[in-house]
N, C-alpha and C. Protein backbone atom coordinates (compact mmCIF):
# COMPACT_ATOMS: atom_id res chain seq x y z
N UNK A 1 0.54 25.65 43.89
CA UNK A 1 1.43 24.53 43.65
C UNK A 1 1.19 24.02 42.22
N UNK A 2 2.40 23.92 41.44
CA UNK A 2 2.06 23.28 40.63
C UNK A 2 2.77 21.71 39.91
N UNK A 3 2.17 21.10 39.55
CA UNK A 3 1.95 19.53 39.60
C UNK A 3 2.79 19.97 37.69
N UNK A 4 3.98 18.87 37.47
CA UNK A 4 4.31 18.63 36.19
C UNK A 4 4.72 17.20 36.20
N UNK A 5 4.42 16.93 35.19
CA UNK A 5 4.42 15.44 34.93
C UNK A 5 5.49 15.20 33.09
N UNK A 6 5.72 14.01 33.17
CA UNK A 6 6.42 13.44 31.60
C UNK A 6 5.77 14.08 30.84
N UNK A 7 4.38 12.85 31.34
CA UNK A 7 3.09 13.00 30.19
C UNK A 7 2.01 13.31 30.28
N UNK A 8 1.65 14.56 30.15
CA UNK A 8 0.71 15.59 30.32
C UNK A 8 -0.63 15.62 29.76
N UNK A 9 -1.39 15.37 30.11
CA UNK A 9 -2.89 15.22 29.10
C UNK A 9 -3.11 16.68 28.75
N UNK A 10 -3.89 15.97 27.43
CA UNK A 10 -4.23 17.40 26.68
C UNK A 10 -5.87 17.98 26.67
N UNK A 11 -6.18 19.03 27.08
CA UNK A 11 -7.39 19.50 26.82
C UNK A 11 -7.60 19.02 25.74
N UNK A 12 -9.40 19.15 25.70
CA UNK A 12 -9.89 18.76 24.20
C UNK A 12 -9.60 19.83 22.58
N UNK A 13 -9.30 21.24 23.46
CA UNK A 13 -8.68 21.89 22.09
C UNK A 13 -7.43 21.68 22.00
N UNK A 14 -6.38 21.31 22.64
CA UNK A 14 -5.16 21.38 22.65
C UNK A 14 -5.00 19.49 21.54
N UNK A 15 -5.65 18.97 21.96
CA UNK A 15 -6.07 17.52 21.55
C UNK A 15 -6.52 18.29 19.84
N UNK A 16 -7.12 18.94 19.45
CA UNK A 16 -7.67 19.07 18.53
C UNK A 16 -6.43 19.81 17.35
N UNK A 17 -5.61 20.59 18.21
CA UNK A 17 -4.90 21.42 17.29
C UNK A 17 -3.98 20.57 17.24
N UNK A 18 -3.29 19.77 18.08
CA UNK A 18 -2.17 18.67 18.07
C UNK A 18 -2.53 18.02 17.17
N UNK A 19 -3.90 17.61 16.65
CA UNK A 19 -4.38 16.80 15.50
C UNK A 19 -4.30 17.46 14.18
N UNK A 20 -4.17 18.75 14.30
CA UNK A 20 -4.78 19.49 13.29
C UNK A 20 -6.23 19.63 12.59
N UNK A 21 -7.09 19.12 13.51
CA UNK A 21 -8.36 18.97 13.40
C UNK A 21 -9.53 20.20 13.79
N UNK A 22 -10.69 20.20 13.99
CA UNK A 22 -11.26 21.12 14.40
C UNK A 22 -12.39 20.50 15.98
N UNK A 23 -12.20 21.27 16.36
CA UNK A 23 -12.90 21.05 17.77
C UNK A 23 -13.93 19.97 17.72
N UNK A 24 -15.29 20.36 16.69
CA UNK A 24 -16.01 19.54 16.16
C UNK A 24 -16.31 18.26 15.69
N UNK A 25 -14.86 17.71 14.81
CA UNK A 25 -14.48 16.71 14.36
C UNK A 25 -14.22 15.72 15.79
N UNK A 26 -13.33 16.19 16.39
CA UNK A 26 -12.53 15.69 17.50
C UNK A 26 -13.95 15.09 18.34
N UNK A 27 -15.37 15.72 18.60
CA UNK A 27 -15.81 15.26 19.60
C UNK A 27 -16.73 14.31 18.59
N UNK A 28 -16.63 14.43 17.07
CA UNK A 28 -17.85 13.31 16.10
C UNK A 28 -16.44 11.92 16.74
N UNK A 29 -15.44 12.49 16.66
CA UNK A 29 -14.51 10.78 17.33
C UNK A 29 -14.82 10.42 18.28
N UNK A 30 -14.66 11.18 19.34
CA UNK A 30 -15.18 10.67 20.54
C UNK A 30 -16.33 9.93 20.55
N UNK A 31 -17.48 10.64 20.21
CA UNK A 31 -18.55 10.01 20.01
C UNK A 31 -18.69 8.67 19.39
N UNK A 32 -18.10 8.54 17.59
CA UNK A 32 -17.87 7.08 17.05
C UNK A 32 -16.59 6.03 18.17
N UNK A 33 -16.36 6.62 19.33
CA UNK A 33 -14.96 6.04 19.66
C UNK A 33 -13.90 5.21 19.22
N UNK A 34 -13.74 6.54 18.58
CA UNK A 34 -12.43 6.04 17.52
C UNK A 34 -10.83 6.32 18.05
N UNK A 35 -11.06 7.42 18.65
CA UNK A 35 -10.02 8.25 19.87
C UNK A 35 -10.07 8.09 21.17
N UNK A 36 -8.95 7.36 21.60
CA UNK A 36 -9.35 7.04 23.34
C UNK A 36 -9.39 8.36 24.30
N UNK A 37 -9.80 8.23 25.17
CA UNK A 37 -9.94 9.78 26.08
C UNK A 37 -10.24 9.26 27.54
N UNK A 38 -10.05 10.22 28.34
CA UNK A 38 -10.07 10.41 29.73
C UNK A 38 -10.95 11.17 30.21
N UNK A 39 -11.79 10.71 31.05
CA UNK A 39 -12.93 11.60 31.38
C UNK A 39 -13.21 11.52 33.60
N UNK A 40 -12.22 11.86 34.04
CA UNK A 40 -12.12 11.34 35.63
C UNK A 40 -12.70 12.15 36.23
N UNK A 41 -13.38 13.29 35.96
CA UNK A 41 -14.84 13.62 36.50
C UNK A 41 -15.88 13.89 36.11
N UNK A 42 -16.07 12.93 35.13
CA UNK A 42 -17.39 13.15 34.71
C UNK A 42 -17.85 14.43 33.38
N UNK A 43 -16.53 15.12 33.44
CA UNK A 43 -17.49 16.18 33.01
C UNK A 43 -16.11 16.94 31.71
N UNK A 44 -14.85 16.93 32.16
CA UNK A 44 -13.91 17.29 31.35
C UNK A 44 -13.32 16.14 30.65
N UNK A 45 -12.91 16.27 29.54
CA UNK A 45 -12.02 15.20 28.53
C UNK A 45 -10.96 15.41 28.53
N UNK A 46 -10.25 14.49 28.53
CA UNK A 46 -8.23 14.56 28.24
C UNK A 46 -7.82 13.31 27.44
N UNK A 47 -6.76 14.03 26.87
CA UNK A 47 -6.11 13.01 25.55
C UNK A 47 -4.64 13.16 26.23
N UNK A 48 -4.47 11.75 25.88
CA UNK A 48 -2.64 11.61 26.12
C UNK A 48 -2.34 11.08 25.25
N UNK A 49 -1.08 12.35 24.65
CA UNK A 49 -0.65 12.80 23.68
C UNK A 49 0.16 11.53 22.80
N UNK A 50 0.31 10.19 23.86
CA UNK A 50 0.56 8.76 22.57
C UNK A 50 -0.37 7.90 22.30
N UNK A 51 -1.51 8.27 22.99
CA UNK A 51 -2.95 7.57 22.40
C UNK A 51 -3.00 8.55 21.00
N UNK A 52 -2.65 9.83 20.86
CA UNK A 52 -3.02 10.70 19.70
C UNK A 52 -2.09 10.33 18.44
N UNK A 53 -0.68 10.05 19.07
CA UNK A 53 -0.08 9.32 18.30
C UNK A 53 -0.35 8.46 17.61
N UNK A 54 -0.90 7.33 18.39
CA UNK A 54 -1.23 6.16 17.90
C UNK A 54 -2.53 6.28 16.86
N UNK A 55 -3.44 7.43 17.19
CA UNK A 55 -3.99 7.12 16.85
C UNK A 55 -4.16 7.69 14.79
N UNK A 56 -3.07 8.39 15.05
CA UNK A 56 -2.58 9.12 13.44
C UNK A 56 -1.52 7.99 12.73
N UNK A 57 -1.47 7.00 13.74
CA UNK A 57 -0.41 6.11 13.20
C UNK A 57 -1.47 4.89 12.48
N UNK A 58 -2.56 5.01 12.38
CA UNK A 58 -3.45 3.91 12.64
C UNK A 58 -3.62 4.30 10.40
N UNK A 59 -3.82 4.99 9.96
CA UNK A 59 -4.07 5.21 8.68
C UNK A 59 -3.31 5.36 7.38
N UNK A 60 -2.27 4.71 7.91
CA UNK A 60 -1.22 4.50 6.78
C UNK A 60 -1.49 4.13 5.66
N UNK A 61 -0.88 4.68 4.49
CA UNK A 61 -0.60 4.56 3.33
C UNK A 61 0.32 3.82 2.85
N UNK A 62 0.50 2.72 2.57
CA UNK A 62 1.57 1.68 2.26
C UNK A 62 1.69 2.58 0.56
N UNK A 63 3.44 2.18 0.48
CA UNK A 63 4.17 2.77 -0.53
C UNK A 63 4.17 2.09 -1.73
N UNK A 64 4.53 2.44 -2.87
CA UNK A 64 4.47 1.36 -4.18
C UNK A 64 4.98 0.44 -3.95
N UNK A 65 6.16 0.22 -3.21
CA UNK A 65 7.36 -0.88 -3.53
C UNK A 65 6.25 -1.84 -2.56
N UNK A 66 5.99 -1.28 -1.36
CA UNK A 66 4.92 -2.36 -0.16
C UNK A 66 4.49 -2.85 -1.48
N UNK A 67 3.40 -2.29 -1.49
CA UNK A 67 2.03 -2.74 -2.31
C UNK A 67 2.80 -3.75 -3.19
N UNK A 68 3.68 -3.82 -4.17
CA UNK A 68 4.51 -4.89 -5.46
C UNK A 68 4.80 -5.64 -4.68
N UNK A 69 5.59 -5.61 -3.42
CA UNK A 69 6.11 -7.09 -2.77
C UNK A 69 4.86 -7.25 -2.14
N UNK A 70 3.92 -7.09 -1.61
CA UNK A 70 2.37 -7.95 -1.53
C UNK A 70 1.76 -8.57 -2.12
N UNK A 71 1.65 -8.23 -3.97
CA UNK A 71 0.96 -8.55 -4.41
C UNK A 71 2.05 -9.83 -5.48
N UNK A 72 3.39 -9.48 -5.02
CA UNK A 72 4.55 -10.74 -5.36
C UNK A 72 4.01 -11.63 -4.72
N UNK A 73 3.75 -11.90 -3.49
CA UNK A 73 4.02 -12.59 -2.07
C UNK A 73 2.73 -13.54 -2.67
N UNK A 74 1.80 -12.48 -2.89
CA UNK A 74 0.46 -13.26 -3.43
C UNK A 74 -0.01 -14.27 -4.14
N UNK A 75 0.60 -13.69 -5.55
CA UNK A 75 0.51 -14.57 -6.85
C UNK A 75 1.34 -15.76 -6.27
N UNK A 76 2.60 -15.45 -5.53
CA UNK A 76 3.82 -16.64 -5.29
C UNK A 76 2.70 -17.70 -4.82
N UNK A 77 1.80 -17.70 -3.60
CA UNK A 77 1.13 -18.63 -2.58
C UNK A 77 0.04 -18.99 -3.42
N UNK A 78 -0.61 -18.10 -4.56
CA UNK A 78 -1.70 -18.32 -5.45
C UNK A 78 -1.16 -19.57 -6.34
N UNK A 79 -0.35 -19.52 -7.09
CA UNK A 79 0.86 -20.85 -7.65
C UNK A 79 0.86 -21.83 -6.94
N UNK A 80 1.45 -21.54 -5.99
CA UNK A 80 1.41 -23.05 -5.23
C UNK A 80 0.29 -23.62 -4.69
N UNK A 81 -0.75 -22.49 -4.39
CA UNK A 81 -1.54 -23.56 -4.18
C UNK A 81 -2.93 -24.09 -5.02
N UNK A 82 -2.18 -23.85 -6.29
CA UNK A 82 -2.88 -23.70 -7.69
C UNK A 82 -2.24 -25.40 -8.43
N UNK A 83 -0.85 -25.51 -7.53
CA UNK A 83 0.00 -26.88 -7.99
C UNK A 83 1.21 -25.85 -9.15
N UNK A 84 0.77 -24.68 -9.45
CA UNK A 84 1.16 -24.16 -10.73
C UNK A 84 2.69 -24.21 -10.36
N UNK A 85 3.08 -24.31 -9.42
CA UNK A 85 5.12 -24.39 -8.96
C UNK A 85 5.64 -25.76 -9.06
């Protein structure tokens, strides 16, 4: 019989290549728990595949234009509350 689901957990290599990572790396995360995981007997690991998402979503690189309207936003609140406006 076989059992299919939406959302399918991923072995820990399948977890690793979905990352583009190496087996190794994947379990120094686990270890720092930086990557959430599933462990329901004790003994095998599983990743679901929008925790993996999330978790590549977590290291963004904000773009030039971000970064200029931040550091607009900044100086603007630095002024005022400098009296300088």
């Amino acid at each position: 019989m076989q059992y299919e689901t939406e959302n399918p957990l991923f072995t820990t290599t399948e977890a690793a290549a979905y990352l583009g990572i190496t087996r190794s790396y994947l379990y120094k995360l686990m270890m720092w728990r930086k990557v959430p995981y599933y462990k329901p007997r004790g003994k095998l690991c599983f990743f679901d595949k929008s925790d993996l998402d999330e978790y590549n979503r977590r290291y963004r690189v904000q773009s030039e234009d971000e970064l200029e309207g931040q550091s607009e936003a900044y100086m603007l609140r630095k002024r005022i509350h400098e009296g300088l406006l």
